[in-house]
Protein backbone atom coordinates (compact mmCIF):
# COMPACT_ATOMS: atom_id res chain seq x y z
CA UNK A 1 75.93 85.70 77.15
CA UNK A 2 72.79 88.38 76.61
CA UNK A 3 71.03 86.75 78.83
CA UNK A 4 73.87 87.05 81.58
CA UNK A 5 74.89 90.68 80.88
CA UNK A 6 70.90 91.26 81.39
CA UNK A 7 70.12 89.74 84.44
CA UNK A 8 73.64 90.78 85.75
CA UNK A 9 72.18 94.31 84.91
CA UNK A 10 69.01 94.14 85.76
CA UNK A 11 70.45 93.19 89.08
CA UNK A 12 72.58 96.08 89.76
CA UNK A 13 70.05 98.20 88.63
CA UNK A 14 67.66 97.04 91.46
CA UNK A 15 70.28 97.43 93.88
CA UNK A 16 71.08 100.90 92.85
CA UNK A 17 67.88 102.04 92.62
CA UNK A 18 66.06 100.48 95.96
CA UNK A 19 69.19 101.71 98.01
CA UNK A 20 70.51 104.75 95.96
CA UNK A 21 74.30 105.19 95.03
CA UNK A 22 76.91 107.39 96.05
CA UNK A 23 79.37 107.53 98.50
CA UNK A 24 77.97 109.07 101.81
CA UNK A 25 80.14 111.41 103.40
CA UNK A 26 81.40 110.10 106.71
CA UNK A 27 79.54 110.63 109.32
CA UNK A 28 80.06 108.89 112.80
CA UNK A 29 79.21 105.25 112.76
CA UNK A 30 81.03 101.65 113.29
CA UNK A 31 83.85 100.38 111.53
CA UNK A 32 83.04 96.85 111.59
CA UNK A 33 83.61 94.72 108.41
CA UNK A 34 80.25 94.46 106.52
CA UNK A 35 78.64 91.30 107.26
CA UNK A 36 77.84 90.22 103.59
CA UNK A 37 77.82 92.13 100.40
CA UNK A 38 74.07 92.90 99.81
CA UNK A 39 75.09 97.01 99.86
CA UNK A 40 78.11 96.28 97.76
CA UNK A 41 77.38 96.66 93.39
CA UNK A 42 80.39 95.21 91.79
CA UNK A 43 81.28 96.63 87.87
CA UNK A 44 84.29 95.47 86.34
CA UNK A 45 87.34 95.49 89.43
CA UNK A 46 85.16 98.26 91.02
CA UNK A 47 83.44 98.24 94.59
CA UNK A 48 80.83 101.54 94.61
CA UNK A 49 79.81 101.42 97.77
CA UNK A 50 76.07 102.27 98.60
CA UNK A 51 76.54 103.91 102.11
CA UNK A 52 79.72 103.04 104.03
CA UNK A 53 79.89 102.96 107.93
CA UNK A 54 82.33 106.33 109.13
CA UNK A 55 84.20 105.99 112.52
CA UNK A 56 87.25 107.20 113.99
CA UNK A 57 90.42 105.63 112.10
CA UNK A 58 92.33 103.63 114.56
CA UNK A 59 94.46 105.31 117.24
CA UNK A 60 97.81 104.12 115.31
CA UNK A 61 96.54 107.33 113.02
CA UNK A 62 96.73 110.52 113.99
CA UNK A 63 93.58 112.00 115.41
CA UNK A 64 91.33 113.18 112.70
CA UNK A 65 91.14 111.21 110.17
CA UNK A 66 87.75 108.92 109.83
CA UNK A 67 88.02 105.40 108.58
CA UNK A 68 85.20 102.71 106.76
CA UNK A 69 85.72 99.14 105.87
CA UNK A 70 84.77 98.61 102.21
CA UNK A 71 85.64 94.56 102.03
CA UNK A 72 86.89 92.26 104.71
CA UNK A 73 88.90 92.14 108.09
CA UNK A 74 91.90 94.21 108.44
CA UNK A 75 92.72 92.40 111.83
CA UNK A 76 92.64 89.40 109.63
CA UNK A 77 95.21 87.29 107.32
CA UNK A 78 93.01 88.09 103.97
CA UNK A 79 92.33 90.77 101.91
CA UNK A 80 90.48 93.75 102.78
CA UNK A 81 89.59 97.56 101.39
CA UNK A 82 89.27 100.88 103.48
CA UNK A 83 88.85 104.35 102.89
CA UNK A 84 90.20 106.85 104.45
CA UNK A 85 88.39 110.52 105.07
CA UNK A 86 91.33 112.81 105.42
CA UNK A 87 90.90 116.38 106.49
CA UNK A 88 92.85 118.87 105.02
CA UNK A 89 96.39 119.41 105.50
CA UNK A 90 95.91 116.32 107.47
CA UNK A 91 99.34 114.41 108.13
CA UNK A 92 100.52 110.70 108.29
CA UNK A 93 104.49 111.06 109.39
CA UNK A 94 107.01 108.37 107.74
CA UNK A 95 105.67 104.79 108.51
CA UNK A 96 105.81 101.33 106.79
CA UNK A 97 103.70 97.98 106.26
CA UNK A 98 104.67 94.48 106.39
CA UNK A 99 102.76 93.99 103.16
CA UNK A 100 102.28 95.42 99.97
CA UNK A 101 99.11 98.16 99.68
CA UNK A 102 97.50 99.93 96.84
CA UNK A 103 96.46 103.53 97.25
CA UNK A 104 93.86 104.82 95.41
CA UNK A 105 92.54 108.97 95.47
CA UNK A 106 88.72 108.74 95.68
CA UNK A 107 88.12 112.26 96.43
CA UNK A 108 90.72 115.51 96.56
CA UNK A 109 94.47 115.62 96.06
CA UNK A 110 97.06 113.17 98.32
CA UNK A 111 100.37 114.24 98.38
CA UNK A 112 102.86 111.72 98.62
CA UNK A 113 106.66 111.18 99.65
CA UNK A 114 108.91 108.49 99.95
CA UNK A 115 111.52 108.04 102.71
CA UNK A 116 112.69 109.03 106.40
CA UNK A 117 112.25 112.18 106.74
CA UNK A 118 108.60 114.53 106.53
CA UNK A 119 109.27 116.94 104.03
CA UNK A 120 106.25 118.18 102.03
CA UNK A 121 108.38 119.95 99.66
CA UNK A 122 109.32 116.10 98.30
CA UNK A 123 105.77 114.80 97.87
CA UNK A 124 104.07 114.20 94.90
CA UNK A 125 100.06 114.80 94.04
CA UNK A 126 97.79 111.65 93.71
CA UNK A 127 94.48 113.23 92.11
CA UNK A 128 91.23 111.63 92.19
CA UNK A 129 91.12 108.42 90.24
CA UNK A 130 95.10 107.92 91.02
CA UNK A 131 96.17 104.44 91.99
CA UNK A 132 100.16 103.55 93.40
CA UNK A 133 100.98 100.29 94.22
CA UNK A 134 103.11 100.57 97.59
CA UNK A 135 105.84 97.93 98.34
CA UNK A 136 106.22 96.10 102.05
CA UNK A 137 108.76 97.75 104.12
CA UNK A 138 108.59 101.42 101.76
CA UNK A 139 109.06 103.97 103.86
CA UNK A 140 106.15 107.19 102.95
CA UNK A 141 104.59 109.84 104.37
CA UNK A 142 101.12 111.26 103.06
CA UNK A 143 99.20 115.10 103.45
CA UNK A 144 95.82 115.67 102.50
CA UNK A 145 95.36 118.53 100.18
CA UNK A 146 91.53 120.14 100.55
CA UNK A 147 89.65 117.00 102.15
CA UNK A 148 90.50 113.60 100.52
CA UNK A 149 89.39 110.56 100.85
CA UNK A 150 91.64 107.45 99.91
CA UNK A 151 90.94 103.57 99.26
CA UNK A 152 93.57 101.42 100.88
CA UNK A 153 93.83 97.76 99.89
CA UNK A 154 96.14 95.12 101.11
CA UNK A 155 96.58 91.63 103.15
CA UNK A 156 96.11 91.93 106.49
CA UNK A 157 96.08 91.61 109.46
CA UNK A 158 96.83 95.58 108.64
CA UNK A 159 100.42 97.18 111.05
CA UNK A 160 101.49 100.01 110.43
CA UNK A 161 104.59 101.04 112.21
CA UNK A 162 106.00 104.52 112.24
CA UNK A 163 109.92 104.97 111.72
CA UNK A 164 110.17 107.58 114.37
CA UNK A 165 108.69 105.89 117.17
CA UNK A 166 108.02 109.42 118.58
CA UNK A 167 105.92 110.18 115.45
CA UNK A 168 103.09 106.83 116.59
CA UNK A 169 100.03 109.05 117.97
CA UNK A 170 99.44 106.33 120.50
CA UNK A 171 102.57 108.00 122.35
CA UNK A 172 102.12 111.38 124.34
CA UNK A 173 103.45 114.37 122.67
CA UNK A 174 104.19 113.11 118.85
CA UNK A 175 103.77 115.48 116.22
CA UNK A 176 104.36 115.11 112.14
């Protein structure tokens, strides 16, 4: 068991210290699923990331946002991680998933709200460190407070699917 938790250790610390820690701030880049995990330390149920890939979040967001895959495919039936880079007072209208997500505050304040209708006045804070568990077919709405990153993990593939179709970005002339 010593000898585990010291080579285990050992490990990470070589990892850590040949490739440095912290999570980069996004920059533009690919958003391709990392080939293997060599840049990934794992402690406990936690992924720290050693530099993440920034791009352009797909155009089912609205523009702005900047998106990295931590762990697998999201176009894929299997599990996967992203994070999000959120400007602030950026907006995600009302929209829903076919599957269950977790939401997790890495950095800054997400406001969230449940149902139809976008009103920030019915949202409430996620601070850094914050984790909600997110049921299939909930309908929410999100605003970044200051920028905010946030750690989405689900099954995919990943759909998300707006309940005002007018609201989907992909459309001409939708606004939150």
């Amino acid at each position: 068991m010593t000898i585990k938790l010291g080579v285990t250790l050992t490990v990470l610390a070589l990892v850590t210290s040949s490739t440095g820690c912290g999570r980069q701030k996004p920059e533009s880049g690919t958003v391709d699923a990392p080939k293997d995990n060599t840049s990934a330390a794992v402690v406990g149920d936690t992924t720290t990331k050693m530099s993440l890939q920034w791009g352009p979040a797909p155009a089912v967001f609205p523009a702005g946002a900047k998106m990295a895959v931590v762990s697998g495919d999201p176009s894929k039936a299997e599990l996967f991680q992203v994070e999000l880079s959120l400007p602030d007072g950026y907006k995600i209208p009302p929209h829903f998933h076919p599957t269950d997500e977790v939401v997790e505050v890495k950095e800054g304040t997400f406001l969230v709200g449940m149902g139809d209708t976008f009103d920030p006045k019915k949202t409430s804070p996620m601070t850094q460190g914050e984790k909600r568990s997110v049921p299939a077919n909930t309908h929410h709405f999100g605003i970044a407070q200051g920028a905010t990153i946030v750690a989405v993990s689900a099954k995919g593939p990943f759909a998300l699917t707006y309940v005002h179709p007018a609201d989907d970005p992909r459309k001409k002339g939708s606004t939150p």
